[in-house]
PDB file of N, CA and C in Angstrom:
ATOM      1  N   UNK A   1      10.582 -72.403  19.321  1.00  0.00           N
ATOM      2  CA  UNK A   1      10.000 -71.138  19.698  1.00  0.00           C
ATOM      3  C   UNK A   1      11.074 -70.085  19.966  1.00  0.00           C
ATOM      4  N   UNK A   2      12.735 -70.828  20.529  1.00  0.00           N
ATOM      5  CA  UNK A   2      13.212 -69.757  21.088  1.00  0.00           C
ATOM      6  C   UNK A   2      13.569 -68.704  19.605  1.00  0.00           C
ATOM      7  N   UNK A   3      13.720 -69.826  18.459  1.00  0.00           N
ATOM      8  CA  UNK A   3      14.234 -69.119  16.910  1.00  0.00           C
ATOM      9  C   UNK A   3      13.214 -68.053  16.906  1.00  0.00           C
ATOM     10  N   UNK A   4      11.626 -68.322  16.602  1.00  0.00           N
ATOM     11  CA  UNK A   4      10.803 -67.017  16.528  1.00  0.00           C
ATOM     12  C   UNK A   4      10.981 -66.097  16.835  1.00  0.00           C
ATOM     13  N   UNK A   5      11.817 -66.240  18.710  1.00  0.00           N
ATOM     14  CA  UNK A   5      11.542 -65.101  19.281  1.00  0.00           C
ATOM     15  C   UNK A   5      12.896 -64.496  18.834  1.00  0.00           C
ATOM     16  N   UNK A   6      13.639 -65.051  18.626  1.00  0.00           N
ATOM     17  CA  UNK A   6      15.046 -64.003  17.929  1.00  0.00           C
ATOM     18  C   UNK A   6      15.259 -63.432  17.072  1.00  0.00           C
ATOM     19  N   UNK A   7      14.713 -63.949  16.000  1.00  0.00           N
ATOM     20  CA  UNK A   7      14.091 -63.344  14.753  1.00  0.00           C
ATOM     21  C   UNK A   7      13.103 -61.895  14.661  1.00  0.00           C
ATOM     22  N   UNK A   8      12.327 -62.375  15.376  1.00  0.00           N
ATOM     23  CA  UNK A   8      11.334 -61.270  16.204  1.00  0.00           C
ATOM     24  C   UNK A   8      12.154 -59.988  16.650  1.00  0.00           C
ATOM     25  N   UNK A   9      12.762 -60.447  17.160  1.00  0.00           N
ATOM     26  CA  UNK A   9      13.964 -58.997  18.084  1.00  0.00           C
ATOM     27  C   UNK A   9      14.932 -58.718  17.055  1.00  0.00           C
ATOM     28  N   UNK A  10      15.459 -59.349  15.930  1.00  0.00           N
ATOM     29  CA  UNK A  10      16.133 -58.712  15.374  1.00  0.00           C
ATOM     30  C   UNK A  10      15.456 -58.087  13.904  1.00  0.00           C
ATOM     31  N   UNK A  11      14.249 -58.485  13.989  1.00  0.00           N
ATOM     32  CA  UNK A  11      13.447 -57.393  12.824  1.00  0.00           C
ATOM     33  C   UNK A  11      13.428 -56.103  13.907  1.00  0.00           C
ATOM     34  N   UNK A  12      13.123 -56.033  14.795  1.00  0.00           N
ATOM     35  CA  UNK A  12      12.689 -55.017  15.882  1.00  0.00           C
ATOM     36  C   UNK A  12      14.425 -54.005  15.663  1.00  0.00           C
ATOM     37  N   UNK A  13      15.280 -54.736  15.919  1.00  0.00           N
ATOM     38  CA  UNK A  13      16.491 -54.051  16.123  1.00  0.00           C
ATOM     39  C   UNK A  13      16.451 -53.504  14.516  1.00  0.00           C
ATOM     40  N   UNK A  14      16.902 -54.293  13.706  1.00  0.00           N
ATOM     41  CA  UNK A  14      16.597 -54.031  12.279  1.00  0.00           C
ATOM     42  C   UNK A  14      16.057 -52.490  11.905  1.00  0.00           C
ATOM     43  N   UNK A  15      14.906 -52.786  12.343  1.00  0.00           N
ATOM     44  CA  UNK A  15      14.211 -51.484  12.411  1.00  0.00           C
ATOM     45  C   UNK A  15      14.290 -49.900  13.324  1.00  0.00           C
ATOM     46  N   UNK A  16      14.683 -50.110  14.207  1.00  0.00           N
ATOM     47  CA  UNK A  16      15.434 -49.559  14.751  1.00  0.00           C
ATOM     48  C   UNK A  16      16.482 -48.472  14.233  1.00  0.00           C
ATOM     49  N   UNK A  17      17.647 -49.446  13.767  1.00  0.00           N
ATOM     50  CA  UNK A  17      18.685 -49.172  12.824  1.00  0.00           C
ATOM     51  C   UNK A  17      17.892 -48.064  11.767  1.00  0.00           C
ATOM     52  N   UNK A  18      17.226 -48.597  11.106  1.00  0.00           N
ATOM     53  CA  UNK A  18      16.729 -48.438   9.711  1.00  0.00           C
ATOM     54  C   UNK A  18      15.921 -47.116  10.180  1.00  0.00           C
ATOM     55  N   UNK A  19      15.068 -46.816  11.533  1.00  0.00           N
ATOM     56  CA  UNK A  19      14.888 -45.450  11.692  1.00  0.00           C
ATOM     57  C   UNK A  19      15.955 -44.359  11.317  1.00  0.00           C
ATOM     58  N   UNK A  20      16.706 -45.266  12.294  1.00  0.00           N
ATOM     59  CA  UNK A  20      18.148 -43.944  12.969  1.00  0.00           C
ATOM     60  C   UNK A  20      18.830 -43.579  11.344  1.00  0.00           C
ATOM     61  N   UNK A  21      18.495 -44.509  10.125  1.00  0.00           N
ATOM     62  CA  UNK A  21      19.120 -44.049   8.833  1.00  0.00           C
ATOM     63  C   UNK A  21      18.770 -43.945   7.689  1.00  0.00           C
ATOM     64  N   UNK A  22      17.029 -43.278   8.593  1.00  0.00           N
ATOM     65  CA  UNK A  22      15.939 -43.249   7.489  1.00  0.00           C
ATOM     66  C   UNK A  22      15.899 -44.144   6.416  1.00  0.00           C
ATOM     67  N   UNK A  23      16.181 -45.147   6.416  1.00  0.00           N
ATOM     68  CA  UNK A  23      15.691 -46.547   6.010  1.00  0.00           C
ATOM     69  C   UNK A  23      14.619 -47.245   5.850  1.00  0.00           C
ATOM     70  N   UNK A  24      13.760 -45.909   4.632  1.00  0.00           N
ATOM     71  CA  UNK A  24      12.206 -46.397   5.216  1.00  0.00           C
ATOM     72  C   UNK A  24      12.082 -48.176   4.206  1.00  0.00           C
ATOM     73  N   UNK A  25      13.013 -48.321   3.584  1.00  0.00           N
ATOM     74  CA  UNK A  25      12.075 -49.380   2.682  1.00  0.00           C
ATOM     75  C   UNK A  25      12.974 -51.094   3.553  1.00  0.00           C
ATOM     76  N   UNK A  26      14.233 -50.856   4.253  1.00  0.00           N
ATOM     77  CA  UNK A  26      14.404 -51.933   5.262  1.00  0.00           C
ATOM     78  C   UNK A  26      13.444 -51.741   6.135  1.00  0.00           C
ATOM     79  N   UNK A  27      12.763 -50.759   6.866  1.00  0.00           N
ATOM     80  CA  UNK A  27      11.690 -50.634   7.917  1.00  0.00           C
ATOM     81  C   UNK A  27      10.266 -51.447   7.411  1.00  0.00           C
ATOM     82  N   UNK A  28       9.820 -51.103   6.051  1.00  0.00           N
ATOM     83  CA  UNK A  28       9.089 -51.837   5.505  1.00  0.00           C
ATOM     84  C   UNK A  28       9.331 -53.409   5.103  1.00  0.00           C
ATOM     85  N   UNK A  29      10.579 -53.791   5.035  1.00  0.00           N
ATOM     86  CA  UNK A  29      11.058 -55.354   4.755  1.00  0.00           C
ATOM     87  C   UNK A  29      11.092 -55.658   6.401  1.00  0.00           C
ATOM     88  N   UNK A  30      11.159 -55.337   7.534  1.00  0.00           N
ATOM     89  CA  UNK A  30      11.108 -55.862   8.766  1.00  0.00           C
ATOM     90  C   UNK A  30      10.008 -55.897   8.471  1.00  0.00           C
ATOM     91  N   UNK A  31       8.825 -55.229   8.930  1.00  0.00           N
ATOM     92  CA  UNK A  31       7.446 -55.202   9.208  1.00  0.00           C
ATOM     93  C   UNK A  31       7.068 -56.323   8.948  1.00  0.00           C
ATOM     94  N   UNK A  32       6.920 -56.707   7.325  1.00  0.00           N
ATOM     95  CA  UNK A  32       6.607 -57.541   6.550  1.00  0.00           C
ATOM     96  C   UNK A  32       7.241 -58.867   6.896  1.00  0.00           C
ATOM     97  N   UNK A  33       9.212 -59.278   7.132  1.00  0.00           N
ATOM     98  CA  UNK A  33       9.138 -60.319   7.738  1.00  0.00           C
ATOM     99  C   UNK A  33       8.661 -60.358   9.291  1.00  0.00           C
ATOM    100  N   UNK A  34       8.822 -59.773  10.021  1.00  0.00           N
ATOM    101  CA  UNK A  34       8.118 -59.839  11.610  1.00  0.00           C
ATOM    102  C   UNK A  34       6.509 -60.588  11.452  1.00  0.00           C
ATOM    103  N   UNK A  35       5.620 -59.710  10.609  1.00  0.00           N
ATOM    104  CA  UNK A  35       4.454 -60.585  10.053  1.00  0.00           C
ATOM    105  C   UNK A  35       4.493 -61.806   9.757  1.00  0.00           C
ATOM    106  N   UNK A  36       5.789 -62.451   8.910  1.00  0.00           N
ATOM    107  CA  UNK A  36       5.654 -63.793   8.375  1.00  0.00           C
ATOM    108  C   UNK A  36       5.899 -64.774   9.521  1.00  0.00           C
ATOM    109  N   UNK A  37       7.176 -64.183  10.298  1.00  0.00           N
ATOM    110  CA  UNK A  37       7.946 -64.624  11.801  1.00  0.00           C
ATOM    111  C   UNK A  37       6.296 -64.857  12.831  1.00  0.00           C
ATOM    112  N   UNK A  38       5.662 -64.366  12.661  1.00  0.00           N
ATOM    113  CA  UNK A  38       4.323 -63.960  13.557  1.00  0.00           C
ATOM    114  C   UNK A  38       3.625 -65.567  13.497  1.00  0.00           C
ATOM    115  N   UNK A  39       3.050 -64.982  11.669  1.00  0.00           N
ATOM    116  CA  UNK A  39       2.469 -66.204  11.505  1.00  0.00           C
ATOM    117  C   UNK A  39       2.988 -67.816  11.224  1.00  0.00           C
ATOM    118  N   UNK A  40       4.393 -67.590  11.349  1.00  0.00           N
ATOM    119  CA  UNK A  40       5.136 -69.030  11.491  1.00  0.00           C
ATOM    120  C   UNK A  40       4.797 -69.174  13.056  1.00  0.00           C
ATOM    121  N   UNK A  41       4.925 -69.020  13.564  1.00  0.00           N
ATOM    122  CA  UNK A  41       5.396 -68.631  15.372  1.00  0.00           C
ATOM    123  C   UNK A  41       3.446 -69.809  15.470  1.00  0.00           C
ATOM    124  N   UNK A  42       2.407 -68.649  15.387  1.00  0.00           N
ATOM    125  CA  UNK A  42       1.002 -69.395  15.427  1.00  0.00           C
ATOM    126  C   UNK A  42       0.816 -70.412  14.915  1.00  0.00           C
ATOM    127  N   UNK A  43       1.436 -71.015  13.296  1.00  0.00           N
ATOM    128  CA  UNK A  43       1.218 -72.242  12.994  1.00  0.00           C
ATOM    129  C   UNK A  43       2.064 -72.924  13.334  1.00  0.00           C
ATOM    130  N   UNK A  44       2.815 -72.850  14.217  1.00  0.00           N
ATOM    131  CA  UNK A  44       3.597 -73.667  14.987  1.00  0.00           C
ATOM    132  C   UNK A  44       3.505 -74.124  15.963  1.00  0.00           C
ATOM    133  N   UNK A  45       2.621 -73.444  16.671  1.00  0.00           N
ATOM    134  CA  UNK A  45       2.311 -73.436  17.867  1.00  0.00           C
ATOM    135  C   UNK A  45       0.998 -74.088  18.195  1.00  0.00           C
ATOM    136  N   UNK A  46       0.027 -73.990  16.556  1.00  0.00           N
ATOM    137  CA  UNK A  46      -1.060 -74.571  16.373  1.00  0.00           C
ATOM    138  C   UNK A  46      -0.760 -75.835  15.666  1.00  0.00           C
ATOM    139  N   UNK A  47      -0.245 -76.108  15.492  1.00  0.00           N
ATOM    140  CA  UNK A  47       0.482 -77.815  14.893  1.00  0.00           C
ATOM    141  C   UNK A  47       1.063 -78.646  16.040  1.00  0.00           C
ATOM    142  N   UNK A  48       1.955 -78.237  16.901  1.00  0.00           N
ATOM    143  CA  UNK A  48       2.284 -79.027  18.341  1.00  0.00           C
ATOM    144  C   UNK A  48       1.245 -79.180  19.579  1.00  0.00           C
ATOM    145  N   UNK A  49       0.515 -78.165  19.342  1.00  0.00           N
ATOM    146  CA  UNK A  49      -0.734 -78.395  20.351  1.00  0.00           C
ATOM    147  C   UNK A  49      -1.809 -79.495  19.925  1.00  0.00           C
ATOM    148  N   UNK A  50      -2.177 -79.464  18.702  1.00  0.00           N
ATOM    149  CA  UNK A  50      -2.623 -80.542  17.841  1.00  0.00           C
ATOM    150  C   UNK A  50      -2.071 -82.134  18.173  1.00  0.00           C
ATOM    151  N   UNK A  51      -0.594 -82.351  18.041  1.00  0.00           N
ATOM    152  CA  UNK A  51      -0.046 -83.287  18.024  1.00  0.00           C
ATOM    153  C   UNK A  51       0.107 -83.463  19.228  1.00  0.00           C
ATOM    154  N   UNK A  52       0.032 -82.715  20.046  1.00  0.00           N
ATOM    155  CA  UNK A  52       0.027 -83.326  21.635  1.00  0.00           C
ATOM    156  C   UNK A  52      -1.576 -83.909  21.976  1.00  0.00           C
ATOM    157  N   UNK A  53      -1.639 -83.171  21.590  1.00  0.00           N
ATOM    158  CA  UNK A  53      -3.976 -83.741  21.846  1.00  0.00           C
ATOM    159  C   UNK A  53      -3.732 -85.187  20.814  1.00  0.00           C
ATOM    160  N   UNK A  54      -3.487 -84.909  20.334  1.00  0.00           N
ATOM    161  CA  UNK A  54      -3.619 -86.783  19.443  1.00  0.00           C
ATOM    162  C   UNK A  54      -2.893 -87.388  19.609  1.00  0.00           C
ATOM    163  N   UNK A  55      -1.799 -87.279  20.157  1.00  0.00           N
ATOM    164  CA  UNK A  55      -0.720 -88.084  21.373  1.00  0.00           C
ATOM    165  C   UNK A  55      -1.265 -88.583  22.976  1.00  0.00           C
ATOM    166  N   UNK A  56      -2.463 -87.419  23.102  1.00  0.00           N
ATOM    167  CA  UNK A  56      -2.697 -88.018  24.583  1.00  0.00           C
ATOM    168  C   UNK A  56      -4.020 -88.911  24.245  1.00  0.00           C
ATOM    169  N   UNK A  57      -4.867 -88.570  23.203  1.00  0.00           N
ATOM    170  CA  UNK A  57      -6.159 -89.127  23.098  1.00  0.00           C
ATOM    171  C   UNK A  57      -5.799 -90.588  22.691  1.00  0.00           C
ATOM    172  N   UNK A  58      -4.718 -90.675  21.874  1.00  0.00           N
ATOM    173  CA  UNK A  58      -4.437 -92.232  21.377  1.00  0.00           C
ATOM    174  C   UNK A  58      -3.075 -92.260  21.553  1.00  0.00           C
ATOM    175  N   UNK A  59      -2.457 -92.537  21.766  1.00  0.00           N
ATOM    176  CA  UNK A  59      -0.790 -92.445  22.599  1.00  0.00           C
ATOM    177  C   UNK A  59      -0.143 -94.277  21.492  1.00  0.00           C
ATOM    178  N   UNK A  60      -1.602 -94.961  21.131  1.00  0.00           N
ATOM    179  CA  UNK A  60      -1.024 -96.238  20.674  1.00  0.00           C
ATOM    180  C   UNK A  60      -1.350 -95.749  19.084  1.00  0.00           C
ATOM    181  N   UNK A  61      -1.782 -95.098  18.627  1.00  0.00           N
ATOM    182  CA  UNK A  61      -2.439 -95.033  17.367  1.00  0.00           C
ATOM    183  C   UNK A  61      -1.426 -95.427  16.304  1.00  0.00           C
ATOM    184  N   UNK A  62      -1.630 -95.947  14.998  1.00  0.00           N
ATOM    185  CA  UNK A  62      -1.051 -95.990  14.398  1.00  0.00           C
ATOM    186  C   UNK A  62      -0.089 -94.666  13.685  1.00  0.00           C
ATOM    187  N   UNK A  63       0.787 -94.689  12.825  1.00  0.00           N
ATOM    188  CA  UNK A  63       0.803 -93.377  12.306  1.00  0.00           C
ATOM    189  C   UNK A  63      -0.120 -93.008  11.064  1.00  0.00           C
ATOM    190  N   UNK A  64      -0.098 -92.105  10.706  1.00  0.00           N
ATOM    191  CA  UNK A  64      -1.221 -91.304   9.667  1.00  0.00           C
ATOM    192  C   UNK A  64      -0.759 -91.966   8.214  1.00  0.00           C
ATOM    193  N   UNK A  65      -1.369 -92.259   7.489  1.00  0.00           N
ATOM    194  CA  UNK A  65      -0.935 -92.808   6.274  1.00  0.00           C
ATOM    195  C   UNK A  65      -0.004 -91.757   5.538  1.00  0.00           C
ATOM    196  N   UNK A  66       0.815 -92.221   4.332  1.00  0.00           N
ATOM    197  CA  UNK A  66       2.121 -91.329   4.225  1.00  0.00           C
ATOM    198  C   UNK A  66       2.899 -91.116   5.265  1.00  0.00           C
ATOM    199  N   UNK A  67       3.094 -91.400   6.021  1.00  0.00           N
ATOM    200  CA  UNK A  67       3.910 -91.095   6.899  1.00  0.00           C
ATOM    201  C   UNK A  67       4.860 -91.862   7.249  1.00  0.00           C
ATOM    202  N   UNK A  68       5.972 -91.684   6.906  1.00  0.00           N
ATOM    203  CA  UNK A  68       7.331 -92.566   7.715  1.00  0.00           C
ATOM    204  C   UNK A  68       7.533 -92.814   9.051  1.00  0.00           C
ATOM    205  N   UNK A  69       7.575 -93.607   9.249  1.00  0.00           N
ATOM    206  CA  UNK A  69       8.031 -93.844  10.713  1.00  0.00           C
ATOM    207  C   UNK A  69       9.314 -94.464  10.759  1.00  0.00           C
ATOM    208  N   UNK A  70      10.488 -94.428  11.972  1.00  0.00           N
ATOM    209  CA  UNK A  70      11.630 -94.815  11.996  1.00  0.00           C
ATOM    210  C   UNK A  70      11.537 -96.077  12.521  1.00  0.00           C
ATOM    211  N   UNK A  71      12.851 -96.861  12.107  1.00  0.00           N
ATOM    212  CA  UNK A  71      12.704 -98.115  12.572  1.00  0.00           C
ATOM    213  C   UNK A  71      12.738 -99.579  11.465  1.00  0.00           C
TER     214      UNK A  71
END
């Protein structure tokens, strides 16, 4: 999470910059990655919350088929 959020701040700074040097089409390439940074950030966040709920509901479960396990 802490990567999202740095990424996040440096499209922000990015943009910033890209005001101060009328930089409209880097201002438009932040926007656009900040959006992608966004929606990585939610499916990330919606994938570990997931895996914690099926970690606590079955804590013995096998693993999911395809799946490697170490060992």
């Amino acid at each position: 999470m802490v990567g999202f959020c740095c990424f996040i701040a440096s499209n922000i700074l990015w943009s910033v910059w890209g005001w101060h040097a009328q930089a409209w089409a880097l201002i438009v390439l932040q926007l656009v990655l900040c959006v992608m940074n966004l929606r990585g950030w939610r499916k990330n966040k919606s994938a570990s919350t997931k895996a914690q709920v099926t970690l606590a509901e079955h804590p013995f479960a096998p693993p999911e088929e395809g799946r490697q396990t170490h060992g």
